[in-house]
N, C-alpha and C. Protein backbone atom coordinates (compact mmCIF):
# COMPACT_ATOMS: atom_id res chain seq x y z
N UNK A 1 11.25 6.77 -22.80
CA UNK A 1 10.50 5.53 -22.94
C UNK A 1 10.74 4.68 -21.70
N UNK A 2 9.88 3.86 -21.28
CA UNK A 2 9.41 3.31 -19.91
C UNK A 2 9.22 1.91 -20.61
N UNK A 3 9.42 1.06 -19.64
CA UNK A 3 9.08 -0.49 -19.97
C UNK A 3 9.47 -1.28 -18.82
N UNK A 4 8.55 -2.24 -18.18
CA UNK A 4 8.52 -2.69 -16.85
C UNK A 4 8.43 -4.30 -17.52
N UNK A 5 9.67 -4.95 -16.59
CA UNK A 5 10.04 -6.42 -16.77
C UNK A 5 8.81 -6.90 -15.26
N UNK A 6 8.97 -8.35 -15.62
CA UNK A 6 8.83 -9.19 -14.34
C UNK A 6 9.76 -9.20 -13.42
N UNK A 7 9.81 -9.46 -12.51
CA UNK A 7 11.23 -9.60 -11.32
C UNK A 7 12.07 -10.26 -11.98
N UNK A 8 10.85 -11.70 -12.22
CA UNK A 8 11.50 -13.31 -12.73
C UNK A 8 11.99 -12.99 -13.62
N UNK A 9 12.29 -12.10 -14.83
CA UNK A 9 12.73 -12.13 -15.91
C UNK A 9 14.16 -11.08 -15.91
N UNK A 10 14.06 -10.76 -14.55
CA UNK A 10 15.13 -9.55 -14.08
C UNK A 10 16.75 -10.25 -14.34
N UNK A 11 17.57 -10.16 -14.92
CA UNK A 11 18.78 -10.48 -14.96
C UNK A 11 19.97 -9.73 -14.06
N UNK A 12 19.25 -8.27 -13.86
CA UNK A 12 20.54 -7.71 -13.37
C UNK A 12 19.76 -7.12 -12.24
N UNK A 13 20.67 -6.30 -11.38
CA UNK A 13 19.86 -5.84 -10.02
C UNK A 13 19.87 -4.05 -10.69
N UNK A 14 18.29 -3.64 -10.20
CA UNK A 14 18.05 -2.43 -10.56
C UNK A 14 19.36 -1.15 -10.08
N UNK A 15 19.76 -0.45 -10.35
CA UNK A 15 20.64 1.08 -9.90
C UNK A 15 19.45 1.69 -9.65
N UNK A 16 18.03 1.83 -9.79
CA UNK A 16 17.44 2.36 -8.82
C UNK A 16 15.69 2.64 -8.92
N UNK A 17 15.79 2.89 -7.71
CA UNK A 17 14.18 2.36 -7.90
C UNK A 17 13.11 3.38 -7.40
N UNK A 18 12.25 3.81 -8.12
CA UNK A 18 11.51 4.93 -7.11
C UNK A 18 9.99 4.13 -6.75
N UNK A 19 9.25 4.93 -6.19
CA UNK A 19 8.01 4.12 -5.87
C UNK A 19 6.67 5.19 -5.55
N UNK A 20 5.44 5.71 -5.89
CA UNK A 20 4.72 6.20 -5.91
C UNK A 20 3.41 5.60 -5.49
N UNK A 21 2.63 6.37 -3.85
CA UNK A 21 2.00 5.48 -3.36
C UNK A 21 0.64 6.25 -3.81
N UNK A 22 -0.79 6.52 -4.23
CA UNK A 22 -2.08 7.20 -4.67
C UNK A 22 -2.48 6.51 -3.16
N UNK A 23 -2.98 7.32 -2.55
CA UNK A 23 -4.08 7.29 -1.50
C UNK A 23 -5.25 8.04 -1.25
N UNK A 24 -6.28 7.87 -0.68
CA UNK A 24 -7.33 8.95 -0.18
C UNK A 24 -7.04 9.70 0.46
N UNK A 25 -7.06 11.52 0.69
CA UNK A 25 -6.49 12.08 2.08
C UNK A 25 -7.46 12.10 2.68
N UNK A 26 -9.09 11.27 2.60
CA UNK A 26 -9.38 11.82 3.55
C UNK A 26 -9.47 10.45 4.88
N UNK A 27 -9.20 9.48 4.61
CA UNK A 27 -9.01 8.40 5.00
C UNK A 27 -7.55 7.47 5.60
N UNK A 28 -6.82 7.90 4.29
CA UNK A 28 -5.03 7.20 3.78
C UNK A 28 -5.25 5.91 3.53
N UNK A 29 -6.39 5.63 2.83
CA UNK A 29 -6.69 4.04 1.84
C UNK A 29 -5.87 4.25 0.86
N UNK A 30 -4.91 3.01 1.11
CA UNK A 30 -4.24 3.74 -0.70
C UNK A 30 -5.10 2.26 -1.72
N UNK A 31 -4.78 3.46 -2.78
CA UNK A 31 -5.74 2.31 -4.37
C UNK A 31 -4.83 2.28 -4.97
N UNK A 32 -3.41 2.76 -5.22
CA UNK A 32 -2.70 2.09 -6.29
C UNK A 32 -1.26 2.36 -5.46
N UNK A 33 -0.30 1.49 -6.04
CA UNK A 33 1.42 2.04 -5.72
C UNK A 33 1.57 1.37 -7.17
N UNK A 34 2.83 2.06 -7.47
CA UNK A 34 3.62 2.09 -8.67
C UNK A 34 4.87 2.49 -8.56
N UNK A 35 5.53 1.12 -8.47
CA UNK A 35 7.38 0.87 -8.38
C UNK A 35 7.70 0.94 -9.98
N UNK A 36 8.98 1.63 -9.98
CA UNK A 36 9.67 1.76 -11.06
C UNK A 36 11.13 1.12 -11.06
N UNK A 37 11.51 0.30 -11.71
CA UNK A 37 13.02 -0.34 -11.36
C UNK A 37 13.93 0.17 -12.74
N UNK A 38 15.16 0.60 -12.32
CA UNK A 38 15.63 0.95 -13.44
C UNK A 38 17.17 0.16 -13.70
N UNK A 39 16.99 -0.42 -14.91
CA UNK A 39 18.37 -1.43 -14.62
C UNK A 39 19.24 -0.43 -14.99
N UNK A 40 20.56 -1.27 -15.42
CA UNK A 40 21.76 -0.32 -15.89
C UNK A 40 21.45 0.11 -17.39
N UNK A 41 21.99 1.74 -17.45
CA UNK A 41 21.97 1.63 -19.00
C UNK A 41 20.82 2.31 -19.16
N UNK A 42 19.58 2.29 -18.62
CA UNK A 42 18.15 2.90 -19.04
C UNK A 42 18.02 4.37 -17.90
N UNK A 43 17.09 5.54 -18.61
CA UNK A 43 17.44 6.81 -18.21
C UNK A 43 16.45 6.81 -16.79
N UNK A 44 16.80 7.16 -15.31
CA UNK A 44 16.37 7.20 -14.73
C UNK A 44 15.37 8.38 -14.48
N UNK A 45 13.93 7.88 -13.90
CA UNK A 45 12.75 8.99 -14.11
C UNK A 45 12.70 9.92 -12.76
N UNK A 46 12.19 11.22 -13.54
CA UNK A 46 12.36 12.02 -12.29
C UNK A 46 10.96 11.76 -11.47
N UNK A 47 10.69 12.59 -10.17
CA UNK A 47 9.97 12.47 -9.56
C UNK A 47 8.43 12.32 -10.34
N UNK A 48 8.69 13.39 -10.93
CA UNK A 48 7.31 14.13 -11.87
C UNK A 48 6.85 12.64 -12.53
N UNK A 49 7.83 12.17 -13.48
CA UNK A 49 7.70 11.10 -14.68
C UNK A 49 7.02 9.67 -13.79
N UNK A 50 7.83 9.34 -12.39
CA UNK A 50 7.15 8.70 -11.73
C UNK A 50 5.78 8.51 -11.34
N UNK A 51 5.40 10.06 -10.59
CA UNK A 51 3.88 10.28 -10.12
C UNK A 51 2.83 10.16 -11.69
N UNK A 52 2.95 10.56 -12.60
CA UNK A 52 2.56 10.60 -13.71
C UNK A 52 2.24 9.46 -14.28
N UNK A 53 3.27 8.38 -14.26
CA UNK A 53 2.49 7.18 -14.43
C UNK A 53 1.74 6.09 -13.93
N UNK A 54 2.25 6.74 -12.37
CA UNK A 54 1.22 6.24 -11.43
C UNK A 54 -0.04 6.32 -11.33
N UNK A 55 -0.26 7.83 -11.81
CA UNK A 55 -1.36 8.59 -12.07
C UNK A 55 -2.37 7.81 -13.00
N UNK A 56 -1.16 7.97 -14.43
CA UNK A 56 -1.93 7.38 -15.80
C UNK A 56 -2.08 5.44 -15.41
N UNK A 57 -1.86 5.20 -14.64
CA UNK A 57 -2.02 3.59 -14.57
C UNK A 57 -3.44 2.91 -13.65
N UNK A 58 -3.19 3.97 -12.49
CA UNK A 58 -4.80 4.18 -11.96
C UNK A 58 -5.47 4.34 -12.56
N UNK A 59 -5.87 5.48 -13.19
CA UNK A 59 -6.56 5.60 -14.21
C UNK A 59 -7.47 4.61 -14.81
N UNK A 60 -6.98 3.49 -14.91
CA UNK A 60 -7.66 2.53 -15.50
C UNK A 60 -8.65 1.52 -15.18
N UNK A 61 -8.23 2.44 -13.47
CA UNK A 61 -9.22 1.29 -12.78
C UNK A 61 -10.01 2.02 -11.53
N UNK A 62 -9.61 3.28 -11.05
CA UNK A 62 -10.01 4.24 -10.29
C UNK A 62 -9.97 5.53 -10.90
N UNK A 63 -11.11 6.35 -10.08
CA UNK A 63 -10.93 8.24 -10.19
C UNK A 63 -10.09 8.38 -9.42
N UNK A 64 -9.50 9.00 -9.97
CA UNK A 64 -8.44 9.43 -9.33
C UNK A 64 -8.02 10.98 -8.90
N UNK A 65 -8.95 11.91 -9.30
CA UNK A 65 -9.07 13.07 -9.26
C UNK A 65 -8.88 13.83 -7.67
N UNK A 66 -9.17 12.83 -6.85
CA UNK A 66 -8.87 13.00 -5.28
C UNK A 66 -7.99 12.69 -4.62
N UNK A 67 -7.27 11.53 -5.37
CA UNK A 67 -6.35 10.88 -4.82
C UNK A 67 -5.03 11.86 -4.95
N UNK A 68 -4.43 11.65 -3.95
CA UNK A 68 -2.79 12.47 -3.35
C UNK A 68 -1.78 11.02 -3.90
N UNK A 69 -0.79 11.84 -4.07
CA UNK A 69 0.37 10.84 -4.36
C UNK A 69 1.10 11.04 -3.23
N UNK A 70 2.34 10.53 -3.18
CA UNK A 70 3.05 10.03 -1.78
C UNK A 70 4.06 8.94 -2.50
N UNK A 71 5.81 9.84 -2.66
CA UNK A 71 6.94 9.22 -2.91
C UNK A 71 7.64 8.60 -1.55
N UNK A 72 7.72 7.24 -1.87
CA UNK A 72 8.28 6.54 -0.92
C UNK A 72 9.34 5.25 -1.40
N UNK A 73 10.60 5.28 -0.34
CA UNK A 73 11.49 4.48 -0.60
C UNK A 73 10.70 2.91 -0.48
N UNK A 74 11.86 1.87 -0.92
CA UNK A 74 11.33 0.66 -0.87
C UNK A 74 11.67 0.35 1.21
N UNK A 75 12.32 1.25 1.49
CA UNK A 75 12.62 0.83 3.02
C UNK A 75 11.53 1.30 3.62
N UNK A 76 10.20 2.31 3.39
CA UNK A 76 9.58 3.00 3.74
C UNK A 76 8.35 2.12 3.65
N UNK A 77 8.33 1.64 2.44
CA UNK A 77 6.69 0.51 2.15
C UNK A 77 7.80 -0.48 1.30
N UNK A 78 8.05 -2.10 1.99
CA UNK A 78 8.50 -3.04 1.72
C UNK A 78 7.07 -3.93 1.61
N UNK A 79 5.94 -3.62 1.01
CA UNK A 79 4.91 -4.62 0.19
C UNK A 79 4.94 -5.92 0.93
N UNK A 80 4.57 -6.10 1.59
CA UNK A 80 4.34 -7.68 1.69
C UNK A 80 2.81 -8.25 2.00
N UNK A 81 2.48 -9.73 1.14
CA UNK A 81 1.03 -10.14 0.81
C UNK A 81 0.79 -10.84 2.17
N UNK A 82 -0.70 -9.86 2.01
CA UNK A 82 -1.47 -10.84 3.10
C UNK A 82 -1.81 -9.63 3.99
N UNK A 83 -0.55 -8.71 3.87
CA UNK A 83 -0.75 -7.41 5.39
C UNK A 83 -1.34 -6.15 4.32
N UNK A 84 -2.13 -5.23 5.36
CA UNK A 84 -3.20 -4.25 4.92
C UNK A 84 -1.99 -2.58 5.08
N UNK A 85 -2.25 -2.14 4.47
CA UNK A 85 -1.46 -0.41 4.78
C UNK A 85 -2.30 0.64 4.27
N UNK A 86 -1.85 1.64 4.97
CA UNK A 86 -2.50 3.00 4.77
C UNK A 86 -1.59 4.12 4.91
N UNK A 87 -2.04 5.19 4.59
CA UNK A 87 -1.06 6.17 4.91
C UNK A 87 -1.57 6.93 5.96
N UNK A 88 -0.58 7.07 6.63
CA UNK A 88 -0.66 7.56 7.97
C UNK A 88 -1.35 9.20 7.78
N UNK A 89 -2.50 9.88 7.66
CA UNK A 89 -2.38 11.46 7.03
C UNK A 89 -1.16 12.67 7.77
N UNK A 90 -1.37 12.63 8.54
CA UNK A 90 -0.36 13.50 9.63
C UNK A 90 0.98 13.27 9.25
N UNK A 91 1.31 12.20 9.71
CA UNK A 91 2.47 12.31 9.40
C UNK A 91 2.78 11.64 8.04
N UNK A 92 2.01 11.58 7.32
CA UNK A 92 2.74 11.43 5.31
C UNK A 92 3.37 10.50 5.57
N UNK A 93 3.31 9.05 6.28
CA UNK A 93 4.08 7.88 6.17
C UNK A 93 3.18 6.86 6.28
N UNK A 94 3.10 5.52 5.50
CA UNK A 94 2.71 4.40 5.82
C UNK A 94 2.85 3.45 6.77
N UNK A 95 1.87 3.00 7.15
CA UNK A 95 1.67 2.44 8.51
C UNK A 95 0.93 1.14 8.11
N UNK A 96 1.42 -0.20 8.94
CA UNK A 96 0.27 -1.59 8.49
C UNK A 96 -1.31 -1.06 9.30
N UNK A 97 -2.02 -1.52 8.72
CA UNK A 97 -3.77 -1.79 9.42
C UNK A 97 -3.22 -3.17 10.48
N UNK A 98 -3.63 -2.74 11.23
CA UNK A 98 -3.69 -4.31 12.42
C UNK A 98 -5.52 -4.01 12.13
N UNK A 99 -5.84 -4.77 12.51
CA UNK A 99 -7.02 -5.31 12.74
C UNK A 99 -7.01 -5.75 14.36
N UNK A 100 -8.35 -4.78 14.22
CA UNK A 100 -8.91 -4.95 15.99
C UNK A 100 -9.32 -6.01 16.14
N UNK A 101 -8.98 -6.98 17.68
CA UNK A 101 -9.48 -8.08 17.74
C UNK A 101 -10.41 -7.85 18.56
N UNK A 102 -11.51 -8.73 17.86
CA UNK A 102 -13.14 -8.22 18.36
C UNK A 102 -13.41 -9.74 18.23
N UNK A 103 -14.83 -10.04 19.08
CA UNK A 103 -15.37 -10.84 19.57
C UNK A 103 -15.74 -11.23 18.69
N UNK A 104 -16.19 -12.77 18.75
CA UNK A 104 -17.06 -13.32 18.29
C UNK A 104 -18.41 -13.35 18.03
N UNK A 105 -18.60 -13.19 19.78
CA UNK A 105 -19.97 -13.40 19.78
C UNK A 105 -20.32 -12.55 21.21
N UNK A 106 -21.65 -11.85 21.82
CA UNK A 106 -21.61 -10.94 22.82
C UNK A 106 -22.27 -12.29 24.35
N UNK A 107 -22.16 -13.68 23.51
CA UNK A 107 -22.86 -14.16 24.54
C UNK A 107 -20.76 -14.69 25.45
N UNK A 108 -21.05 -15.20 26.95
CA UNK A 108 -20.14 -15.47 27.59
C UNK A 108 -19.17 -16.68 26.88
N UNK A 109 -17.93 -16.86 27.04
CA UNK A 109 -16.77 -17.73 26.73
C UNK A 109 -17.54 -18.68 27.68
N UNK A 110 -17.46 -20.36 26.75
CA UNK A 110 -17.84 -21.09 26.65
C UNK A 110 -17.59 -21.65 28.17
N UNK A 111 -15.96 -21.40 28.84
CA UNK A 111 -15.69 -21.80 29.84
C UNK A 111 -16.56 -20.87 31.31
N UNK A 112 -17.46 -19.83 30.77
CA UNK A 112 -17.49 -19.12 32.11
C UNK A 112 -18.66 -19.83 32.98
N UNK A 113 -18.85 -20.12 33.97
CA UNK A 113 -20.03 -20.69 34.87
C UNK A 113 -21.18 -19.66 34.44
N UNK A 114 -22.46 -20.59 33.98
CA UNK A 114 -23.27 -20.05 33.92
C UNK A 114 -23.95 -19.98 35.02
N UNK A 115 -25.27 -18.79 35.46
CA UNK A 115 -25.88 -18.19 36.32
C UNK A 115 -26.84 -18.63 36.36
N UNK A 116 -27.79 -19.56 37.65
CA UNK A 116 -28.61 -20.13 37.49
C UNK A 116 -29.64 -19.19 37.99
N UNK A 117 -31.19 -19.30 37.42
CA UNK A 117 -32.30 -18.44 38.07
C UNK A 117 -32.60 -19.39 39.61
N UNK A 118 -32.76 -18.37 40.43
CA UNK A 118 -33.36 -19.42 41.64
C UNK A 118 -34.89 -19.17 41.67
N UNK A 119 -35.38 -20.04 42.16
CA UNK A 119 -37.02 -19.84 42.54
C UNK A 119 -37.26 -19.52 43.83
């Protein structure tokens, strides 16, 4: 039996934690991760039991029939809001999305001297 607290409601610090990332292979968009924290005292899940409910939790909101799983430490994907990730395909590791910085606009920066026609 499985049962997932809030952080906030966390009293003790987990003994251990696994983490299961679902991505596209043909892309490395991932659509779901699923952390497992296990305090003291409760039976720690094997790999299998992990991917499985990662599996069954997608499920609910994606097909998932394509999607690859991908076990990763919390040192490996440390989650943080606001930044984009993917999985790297080649090398089976997560990597942030930077975002290309692209123009605004294709006409000249406001400061450049414009070109006059002569007659």
């Amino acid at each position: 039996m499985f049962f997932s607290l809030n952080r906030r409601e966390q009293t003790e610090e987990p003994v251990s934690e696994a983490m299961c990332v679902l991505y596209n292979p043909t892309d490395g968009r991932i659509l779901h991760f699923h952390r497992v924290s296990v305090l003291p005292g409760a039976r720690v899940p094997s790999r299998e039991d992990v991917e499985r409910l990662a599996i069954e939790t997608a499920r609910r909101h994606h097909d998932t029939a394509e999607l690859r799983p991908l076990h990763v430490t919390r040192a490996e994907f440390h989650h943080q809001a606001g930044r984009q990730y993917r999985v790297d395909i080649r090398r089976r590791r997560i990597v942030e999305v930077r975002e290309p910085q692209r123009r605004l606009s294709r006409e000249r920066p406001i400061h450049a001297p414009q070109k006059t026609k002569q007659k």
